[in-house]
Protein backbone atom coordinates (compact mmCIF):
# COMPACT_ATOMS: atom_id res chain seq x y z
CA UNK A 1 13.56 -11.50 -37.75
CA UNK A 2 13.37 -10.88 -33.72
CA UNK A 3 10.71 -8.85 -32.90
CA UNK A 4 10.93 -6.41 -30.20
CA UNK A 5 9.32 -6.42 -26.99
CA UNK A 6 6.97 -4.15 -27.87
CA UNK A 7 5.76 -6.30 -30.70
CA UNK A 8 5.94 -9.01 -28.66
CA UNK A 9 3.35 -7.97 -26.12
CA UNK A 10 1.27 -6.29 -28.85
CA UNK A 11 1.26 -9.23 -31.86
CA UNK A 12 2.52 -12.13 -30.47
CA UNK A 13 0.07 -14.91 -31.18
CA UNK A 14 0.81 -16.68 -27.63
CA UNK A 15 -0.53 -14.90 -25.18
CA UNK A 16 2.77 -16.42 -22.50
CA UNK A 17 4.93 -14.94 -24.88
CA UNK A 18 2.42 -11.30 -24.93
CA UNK A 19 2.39 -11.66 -21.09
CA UNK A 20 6.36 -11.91 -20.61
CA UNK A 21 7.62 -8.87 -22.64
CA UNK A 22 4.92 -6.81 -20.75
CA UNK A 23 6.52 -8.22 -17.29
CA UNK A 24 10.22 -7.25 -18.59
CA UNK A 25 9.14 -4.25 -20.24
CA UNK A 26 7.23 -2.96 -17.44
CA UNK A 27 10.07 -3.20 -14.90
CA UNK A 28 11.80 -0.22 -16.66
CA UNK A 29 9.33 1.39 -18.44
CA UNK A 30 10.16 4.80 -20.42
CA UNK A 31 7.64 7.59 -21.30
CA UNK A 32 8.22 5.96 -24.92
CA UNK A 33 7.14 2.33 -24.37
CA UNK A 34 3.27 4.34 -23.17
CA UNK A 35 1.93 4.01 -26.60
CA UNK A 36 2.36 0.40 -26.35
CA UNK A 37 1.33 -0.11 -22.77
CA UNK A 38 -1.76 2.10 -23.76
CA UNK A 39 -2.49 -0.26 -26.61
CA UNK A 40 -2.18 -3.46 -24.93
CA UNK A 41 -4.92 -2.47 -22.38
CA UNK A 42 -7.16 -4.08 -24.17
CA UNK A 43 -5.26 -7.55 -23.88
CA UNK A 44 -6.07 -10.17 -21.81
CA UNK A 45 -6.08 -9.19 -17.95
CA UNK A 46 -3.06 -11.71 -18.02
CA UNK A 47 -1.06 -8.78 -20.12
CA UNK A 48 -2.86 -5.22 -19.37
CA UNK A 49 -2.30 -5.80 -15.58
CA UNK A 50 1.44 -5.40 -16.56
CA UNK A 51 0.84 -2.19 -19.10
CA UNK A 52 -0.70 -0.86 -15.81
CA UNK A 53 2.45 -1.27 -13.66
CA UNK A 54 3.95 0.07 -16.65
CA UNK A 55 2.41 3.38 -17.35
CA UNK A 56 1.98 3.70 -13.24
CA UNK A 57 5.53 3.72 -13.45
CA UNK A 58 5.91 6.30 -15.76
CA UNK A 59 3.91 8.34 -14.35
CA UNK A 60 3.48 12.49 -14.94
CA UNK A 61 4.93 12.46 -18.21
CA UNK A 62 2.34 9.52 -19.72
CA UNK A 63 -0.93 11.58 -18.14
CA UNK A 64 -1.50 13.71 -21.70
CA UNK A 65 -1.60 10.29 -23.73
CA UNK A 66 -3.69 8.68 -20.94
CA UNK A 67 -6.36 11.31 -21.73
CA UNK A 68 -5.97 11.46 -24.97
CA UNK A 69 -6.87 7.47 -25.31
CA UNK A 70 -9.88 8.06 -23.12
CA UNK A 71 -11.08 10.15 -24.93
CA UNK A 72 -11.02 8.51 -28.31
CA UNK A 73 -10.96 4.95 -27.49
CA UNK A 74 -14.60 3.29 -27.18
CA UNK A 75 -13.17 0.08 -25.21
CA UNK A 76 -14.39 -0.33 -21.69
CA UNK A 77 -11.49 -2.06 -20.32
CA UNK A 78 -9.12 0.84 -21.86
CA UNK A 79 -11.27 2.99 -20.55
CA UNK A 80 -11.70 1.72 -16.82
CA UNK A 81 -7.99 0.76 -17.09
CA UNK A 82 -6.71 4.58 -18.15
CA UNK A 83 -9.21 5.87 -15.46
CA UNK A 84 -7.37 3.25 -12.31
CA UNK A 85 -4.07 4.78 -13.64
CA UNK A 86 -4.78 8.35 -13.54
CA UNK A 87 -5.81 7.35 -9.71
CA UNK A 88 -2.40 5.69 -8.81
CA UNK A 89 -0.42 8.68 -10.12
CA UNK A 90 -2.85 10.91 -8.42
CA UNK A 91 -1.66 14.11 -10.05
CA UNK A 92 -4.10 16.88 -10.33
CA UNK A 93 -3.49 17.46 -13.96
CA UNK A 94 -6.06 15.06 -14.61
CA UNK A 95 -8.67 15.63 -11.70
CA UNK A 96 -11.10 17.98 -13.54
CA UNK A 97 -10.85 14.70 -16.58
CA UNK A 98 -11.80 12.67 -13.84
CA UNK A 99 -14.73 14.53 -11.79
CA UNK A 100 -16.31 14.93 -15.36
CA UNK A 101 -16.26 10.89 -15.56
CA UNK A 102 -17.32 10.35 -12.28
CA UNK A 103 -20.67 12.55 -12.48
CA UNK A 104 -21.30 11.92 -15.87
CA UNK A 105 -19.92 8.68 -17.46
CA UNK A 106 -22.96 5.90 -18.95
CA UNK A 107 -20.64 3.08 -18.81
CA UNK A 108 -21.03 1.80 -14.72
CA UNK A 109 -17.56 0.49 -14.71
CA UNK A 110 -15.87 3.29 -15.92
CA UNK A 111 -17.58 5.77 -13.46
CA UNK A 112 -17.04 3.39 -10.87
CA UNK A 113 -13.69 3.18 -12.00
CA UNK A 114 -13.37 6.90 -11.46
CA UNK A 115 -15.12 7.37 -7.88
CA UNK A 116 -12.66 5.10 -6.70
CA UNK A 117 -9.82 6.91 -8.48
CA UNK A 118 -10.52 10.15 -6.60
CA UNK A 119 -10.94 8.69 -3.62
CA UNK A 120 -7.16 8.98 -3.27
CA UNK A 121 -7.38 12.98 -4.03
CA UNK A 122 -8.51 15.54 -0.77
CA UNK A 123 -9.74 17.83 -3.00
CA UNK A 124 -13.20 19.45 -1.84
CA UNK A 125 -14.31 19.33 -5.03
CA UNK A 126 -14.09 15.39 -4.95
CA UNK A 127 -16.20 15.37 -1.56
CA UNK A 128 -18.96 17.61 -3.30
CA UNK A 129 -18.89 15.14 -6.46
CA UNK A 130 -19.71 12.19 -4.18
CA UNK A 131 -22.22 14.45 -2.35
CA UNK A 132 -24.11 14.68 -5.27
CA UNK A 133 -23.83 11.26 -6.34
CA UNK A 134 -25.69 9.82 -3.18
CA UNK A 135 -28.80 10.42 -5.37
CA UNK A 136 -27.21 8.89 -8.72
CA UNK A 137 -30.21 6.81 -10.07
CA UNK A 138 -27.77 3.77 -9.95
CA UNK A 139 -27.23 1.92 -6.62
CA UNK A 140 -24.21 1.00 -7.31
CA UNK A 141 -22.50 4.40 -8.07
CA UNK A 142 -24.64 5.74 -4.85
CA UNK A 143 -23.35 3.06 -2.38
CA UNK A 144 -19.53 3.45 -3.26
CA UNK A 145 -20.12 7.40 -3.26
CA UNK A 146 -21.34 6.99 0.11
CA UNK A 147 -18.38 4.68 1.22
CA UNK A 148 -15.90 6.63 0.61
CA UNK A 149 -17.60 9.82 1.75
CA UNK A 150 -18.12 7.85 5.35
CA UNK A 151 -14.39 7.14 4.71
CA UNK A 152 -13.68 10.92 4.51
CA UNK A 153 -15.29 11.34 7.84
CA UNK A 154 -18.53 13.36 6.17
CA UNK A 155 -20.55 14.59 8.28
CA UNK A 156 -23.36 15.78 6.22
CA UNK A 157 -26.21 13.17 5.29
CA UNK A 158 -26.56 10.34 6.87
CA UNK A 159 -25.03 8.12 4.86
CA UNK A 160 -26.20 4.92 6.60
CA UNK A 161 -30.06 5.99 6.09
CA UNK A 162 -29.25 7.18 2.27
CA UNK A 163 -28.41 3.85 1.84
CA UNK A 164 -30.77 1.68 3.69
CA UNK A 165 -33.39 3.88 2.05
CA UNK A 166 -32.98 2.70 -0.99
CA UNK A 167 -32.02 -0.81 0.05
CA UNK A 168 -35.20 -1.58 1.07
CA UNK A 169 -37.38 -0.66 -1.55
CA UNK A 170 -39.29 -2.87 -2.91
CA UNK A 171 -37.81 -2.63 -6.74
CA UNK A 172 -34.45 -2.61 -5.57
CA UNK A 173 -31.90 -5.09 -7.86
CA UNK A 174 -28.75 -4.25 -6.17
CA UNK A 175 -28.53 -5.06 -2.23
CA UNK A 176 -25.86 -7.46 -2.49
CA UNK A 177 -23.09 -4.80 -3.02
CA UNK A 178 -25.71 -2.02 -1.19
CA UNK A 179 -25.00 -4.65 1.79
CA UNK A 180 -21.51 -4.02 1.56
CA UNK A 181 -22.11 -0.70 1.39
CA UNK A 182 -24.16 -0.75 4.57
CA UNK A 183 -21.96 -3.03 6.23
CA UNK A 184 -18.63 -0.20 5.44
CA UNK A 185 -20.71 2.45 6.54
CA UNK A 186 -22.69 1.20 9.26
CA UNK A 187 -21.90 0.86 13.39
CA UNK A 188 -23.29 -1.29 16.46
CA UNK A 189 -25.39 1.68 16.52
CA UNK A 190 -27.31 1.15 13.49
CA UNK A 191 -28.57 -2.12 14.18
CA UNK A 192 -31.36 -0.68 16.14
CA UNK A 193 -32.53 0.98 12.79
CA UNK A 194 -32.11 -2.45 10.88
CA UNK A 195 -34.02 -3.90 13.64
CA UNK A 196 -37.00 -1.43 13.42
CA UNK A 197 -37.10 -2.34 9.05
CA UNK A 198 -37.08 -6.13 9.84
CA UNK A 199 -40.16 -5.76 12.18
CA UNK A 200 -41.62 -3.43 9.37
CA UNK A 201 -41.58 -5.84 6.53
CA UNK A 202 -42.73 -9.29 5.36
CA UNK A 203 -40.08 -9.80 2.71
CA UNK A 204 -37.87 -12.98 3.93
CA UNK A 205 -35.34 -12.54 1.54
CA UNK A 206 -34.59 -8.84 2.95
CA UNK A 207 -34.96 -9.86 6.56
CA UNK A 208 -32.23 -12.23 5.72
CA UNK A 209 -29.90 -9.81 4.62
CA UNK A 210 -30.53 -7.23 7.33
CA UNK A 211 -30.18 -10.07 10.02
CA UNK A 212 -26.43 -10.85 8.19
CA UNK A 213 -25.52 -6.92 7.82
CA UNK A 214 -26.65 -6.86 12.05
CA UNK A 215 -24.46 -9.76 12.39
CA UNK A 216 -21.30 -7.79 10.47
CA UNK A 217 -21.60 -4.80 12.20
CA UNK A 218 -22.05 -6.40 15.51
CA UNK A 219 -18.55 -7.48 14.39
CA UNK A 220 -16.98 -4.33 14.05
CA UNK A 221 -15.23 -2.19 16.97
């Protein structure tokens, strides 16, 4: 018996043969064929990157079943996955779902996920969210709060100082992507202020970052 396409992307033993019914299937996708997309999320990036484009695709009508598997399925890449569609169809039916993950998800790639999901939203309520989250306990989360706020054109903390602050200390586990961060954020005009920490501390490894962050933003227009 020929299995469908559906069954092929969800039980097919090879993944090629998993990966090619989710390319043909997601070309045309119907609010019926979500289930399956939804399901397959959990595949191999080779295959969920397709139930992506496909429930993208559908769009409005597959938002209730989107929510509906995050909240019941425990599976980060679901998860993360469900929370970069909801972004790409950017409809505010699910922008309160999505706030609530932002401020007060446990799983760092899923919040993540969701700060840069309502990024695409001009909602004030979004800019308040990542307002608050510049003193999230976690770097990470802080740093691409404070991107995307400087991407906003905030003008409220000083988003450059939030995160050098924190870069600097002592304890801190995360200034590779906090360089990023400061690199985003920052201007020719900060590197005075990176100058001033460099002459303020003995720590080689962090004057070696904050001389490659000076050279980056002397970069930038």
């Amino acid at each position: 018996m020929t299995l469908s396409l559906e069954d092929q992307m969800l039980y097919s033993e090879s993944l090629e043969v998993r990966r090619n019914a989710a390319i043909t299937l997601s070309k045309n996708p119907t609010v019926e064929m979500a289930p399956a997309f939804l399901q397959a999320l959990s595949d191999s990036e080779d295959v969920a990157i397709f139930a992506v484009y496909g429930l993208v695709k559908i769009g409005k009508p597959a938002i209730p079943l989107i929510l509906e598997t995050l909240q019941k399925s425990s599976h980060t890449m679901t998860r993360a996955s469900c929370v970069e569609i909801l972004g790409e169809i950017r409809d505010s039916d699910a922008l309160p779902v999505l706030l609530d993950i932002a401020e007060h998800e446990t799983n760092t790639w899923v919040q993540s996920a969701a700060i840069q999901a309502l990024a695409g939203f001009s909602d004030v309520r979004v800019t308040e969210l990542f307002e608050r989250l510049l003193d999230h306990p976690d770097s990470w989360i802080m740093t691409l709060s404070a991107v995307h706020l400087a991407r906003r054109q905030y003008r409220g903390r000083d988003l450059f100082d939030c995160v050098l602050k924190r870069f600097i200390r002592p304890e801190e586990t995360r200034r590779g992507v906090m360089a990023w961060g400061l690199i985003e954020i920052g201007t020719q005009k900060d590197i005075a202020r990176l100058r001033e920490v460099m002459q303020s501390t003995d720590d080689s490894h962090l004057q070696k970052m904050l001389t490659e962050i000076q050279k980056q933003l002397s970069w930038k227009k």
